[in-house]
Protein backbone atom coordinates (compact mmCIF):
# COMPACT_ATOMS: atom_id res chain seq x y z
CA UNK A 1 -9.09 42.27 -8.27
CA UNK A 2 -8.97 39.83 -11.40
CA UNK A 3 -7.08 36.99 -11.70
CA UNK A 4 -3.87 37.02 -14.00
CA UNK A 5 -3.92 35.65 -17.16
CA UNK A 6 -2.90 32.23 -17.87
CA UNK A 7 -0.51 31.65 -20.45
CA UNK A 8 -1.22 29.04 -23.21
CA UNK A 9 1.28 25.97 -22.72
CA UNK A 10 2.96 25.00 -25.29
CA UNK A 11 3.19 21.14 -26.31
CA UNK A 12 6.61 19.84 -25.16
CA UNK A 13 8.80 19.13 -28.05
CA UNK A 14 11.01 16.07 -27.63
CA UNK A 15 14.51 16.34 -27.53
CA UNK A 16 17.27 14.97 -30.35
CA UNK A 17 17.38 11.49 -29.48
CA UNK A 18 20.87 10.37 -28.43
CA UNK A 19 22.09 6.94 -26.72
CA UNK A 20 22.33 8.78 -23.50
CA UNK A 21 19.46 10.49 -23.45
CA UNK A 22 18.17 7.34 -24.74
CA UNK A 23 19.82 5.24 -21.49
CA UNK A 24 18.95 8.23 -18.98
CA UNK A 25 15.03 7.88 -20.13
CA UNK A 26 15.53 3.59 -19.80
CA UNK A 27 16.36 3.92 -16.61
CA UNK A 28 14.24 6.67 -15.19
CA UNK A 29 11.51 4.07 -16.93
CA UNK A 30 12.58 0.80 -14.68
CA UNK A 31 13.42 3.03 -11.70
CA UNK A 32 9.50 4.60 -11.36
CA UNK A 33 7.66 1.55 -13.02
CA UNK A 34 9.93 -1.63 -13.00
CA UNK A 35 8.15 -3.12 -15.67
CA UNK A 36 8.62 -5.92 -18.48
CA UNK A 37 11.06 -6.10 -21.25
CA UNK A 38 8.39 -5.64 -23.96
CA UNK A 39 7.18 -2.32 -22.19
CA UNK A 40 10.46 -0.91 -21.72
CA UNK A 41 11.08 -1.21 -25.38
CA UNK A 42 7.45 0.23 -26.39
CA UNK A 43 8.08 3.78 -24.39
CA UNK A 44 11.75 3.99 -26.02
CA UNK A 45 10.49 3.32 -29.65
CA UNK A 46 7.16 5.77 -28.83
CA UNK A 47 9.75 8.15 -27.62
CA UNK A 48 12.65 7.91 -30.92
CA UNK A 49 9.58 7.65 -33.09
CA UNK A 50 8.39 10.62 -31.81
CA UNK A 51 11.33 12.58 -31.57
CA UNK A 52 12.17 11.49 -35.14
CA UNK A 53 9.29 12.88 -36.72
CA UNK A 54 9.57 16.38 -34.82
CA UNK A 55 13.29 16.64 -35.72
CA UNK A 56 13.29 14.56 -39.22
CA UNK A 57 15.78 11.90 -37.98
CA UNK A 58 16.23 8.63 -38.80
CA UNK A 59 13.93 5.95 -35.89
CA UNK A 60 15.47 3.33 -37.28
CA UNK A 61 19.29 4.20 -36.12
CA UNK A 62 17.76 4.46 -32.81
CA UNK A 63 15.59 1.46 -32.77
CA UNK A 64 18.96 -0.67 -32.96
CA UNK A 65 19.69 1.48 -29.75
CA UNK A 66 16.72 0.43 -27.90
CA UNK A 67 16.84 -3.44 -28.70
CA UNK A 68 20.55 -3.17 -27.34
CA UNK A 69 19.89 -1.43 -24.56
CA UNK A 70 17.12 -3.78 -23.55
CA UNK A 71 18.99 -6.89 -24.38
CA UNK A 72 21.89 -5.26 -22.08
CA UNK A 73 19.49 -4.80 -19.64
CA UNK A 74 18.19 -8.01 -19.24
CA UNK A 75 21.56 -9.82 -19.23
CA UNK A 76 22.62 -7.30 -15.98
CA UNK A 77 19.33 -8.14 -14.11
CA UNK A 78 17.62 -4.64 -14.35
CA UNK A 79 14.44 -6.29 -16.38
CA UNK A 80 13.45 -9.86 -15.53
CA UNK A 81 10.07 -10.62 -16.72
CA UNK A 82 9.60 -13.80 -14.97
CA UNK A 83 10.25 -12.35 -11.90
CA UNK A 84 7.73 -9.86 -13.05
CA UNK A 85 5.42 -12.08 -13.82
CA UNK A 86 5.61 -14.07 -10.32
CA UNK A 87 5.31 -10.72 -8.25
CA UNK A 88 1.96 -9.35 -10.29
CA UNK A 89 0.36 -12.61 -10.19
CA UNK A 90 1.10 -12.72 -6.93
CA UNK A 91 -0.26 -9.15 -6.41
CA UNK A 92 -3.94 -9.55 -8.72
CA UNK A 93 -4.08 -12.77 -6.84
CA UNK A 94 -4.62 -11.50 -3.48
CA UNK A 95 -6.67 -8.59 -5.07
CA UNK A 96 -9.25 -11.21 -5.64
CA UNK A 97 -8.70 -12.24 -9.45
CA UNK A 98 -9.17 -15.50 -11.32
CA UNK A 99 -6.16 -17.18 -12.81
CA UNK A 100 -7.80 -16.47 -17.11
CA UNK A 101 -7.70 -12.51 -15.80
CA UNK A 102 -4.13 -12.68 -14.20
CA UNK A 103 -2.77 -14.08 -17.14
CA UNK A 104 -4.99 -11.57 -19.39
CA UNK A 105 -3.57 -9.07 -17.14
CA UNK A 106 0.19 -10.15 -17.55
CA UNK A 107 -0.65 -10.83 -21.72
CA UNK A 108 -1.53 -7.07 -21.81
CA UNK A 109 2.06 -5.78 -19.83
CA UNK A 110 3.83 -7.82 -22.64
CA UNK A 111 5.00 -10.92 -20.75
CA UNK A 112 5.29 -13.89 -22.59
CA UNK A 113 2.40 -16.73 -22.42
CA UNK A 114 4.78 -19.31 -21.19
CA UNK A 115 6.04 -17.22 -18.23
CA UNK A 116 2.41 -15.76 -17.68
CA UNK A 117 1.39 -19.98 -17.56
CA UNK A 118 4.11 -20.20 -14.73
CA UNK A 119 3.45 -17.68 -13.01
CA UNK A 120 -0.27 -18.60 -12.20
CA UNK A 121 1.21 -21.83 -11.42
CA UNK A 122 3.02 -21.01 -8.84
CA UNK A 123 0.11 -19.37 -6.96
CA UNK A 124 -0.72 -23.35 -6.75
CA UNK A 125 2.35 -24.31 -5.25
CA UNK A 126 1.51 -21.58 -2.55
CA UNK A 127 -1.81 -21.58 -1.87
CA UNK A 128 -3.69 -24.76 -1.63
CA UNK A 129 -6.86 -24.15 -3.70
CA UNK A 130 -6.15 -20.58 -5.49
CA UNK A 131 -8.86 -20.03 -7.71
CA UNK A 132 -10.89 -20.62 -4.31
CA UNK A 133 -8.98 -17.98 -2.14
CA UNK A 134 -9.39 -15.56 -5.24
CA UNK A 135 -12.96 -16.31 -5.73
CA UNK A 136 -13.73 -15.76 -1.90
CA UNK A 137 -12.07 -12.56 -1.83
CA UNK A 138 -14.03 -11.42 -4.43
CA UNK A 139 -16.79 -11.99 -2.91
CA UNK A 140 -15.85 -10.23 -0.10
CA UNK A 141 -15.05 -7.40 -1.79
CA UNK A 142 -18.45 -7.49 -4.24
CA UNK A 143 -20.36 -8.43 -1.05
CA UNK A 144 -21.58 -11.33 -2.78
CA UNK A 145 -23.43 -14.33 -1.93
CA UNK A 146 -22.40 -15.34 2.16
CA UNK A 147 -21.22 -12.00 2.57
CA UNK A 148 -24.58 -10.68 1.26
CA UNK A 149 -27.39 -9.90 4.07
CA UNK A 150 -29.24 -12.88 4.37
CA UNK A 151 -32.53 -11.58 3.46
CA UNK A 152 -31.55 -10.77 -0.17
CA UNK A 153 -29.10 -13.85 -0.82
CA UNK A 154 -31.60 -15.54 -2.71
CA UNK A 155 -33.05 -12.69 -4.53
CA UNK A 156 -29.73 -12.05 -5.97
CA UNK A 157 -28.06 -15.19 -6.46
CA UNK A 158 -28.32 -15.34 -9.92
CA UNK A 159 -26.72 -11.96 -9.98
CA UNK A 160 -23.67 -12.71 -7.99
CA UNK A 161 -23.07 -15.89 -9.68
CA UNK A 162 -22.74 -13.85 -13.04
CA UNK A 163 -20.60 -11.75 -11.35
CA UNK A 164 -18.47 -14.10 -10.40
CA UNK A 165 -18.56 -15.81 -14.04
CA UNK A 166 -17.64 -12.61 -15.59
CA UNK A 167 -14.87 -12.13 -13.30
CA UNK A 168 -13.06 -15.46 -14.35
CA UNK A 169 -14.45 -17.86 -12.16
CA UNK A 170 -15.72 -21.63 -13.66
CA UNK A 171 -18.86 -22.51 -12.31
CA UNK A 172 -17.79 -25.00 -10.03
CA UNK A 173 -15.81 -22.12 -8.14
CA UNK A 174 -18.89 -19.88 -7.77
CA UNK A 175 -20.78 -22.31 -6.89
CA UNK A 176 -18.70 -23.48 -3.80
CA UNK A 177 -18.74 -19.44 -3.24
CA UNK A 178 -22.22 -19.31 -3.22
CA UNK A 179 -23.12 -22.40 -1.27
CA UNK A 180 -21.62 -21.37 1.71
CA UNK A 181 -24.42 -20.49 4.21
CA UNK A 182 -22.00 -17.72 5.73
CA UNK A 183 -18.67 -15.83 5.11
CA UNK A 184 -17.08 -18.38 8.24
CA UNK A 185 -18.02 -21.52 6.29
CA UNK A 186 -16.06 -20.17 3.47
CA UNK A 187 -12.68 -19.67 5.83
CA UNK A 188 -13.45 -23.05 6.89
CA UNK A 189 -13.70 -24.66 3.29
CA UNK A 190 -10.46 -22.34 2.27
CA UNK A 191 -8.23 -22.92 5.43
């Protein structure tokens, strides 16, 4: 017995854009991803643009759509990029990485530098030494220099320490990483 045929999908063609289609795509959007300000309004201009060259309509009728709706948005609560900001930092911290990457990280979701700055900031005010903690866990996760068997530590300790270096770290950091004779004198050090 053979298989039955597949039938060749068709691409999806985009609907007319409207303000409520507009508002029901905005909010599916926040509901699934939360998100920033500056990405909300990317995937609603992506989607008019889109729509408008499919349908030959006028983008720019709906562009003054999207900034409204965001503005709207963000004066009712529904997008607050600090608060963004503070909760992925807060995430990519414990994950393991270095304050330059977190606010690389938040740069490229379209957060403003000033509230990425803060945001890293306040991983000092709750964690005592946090390019430490982030730098120890990754090294944990890397298995890198304490956390390493002992017999190749100092084979390969030129190799973690670029590791770490490419991961964000200063050198001062890696090197406190790497000094530590074993992953409990690095608790120590951190606690």
């Amino acid at each position: 017995m053979t298989a039955p045929a597949r039938r060749k999908s068709r691409p999806h063609r985009p609907h007319v854009f409207t303000s409520a289609r507009l508002e029901a795509k905005a909010l599916a959007y926040i509901e699934r991803f939360g998100g920033t300000s500056a990405s909300l309004r990317r995937v609603l201009l992506n989607t008019v643009s889109r729509a408008a060259r499919v349908h030959d309509t006028d983008a720019g009728e709906a562009a003054t759509w999207v900034e409204a709706l965001v503005a709207r948005y963000v004066a009712a609560g529904l997008l607050d990029d600090a608060a963004f900001a503070a909760s992925r930092a807060r995430r990519l911290h414990r994950r393991g990485l270095s304050a330059r990457r977190i606010r690389a990280n938040l740069a490229g979701k379209g957060v403003a530098p000033e509230q990425a700055v803060a945001a890293v900031a306040r991983l000092a005010e709750e964690t005592a030494e946090p390019e430490l903690a982030a730098a120890i866990v990754h090294a944990r996760r890397r298995r890198l220099g304490p956390y390493r068997d002992a017999a190749g530590r100092g084979a390969h300790w030129r190799r973690d320490m670029g590791v770490l270096a490419r991961a964000g770290f200063d050198f001062d950091v890696a090197r406190r990483v790497m000094a530590a004779s074993s992953p409990d004198d690095l608790e120590e050090e951190e606690g």
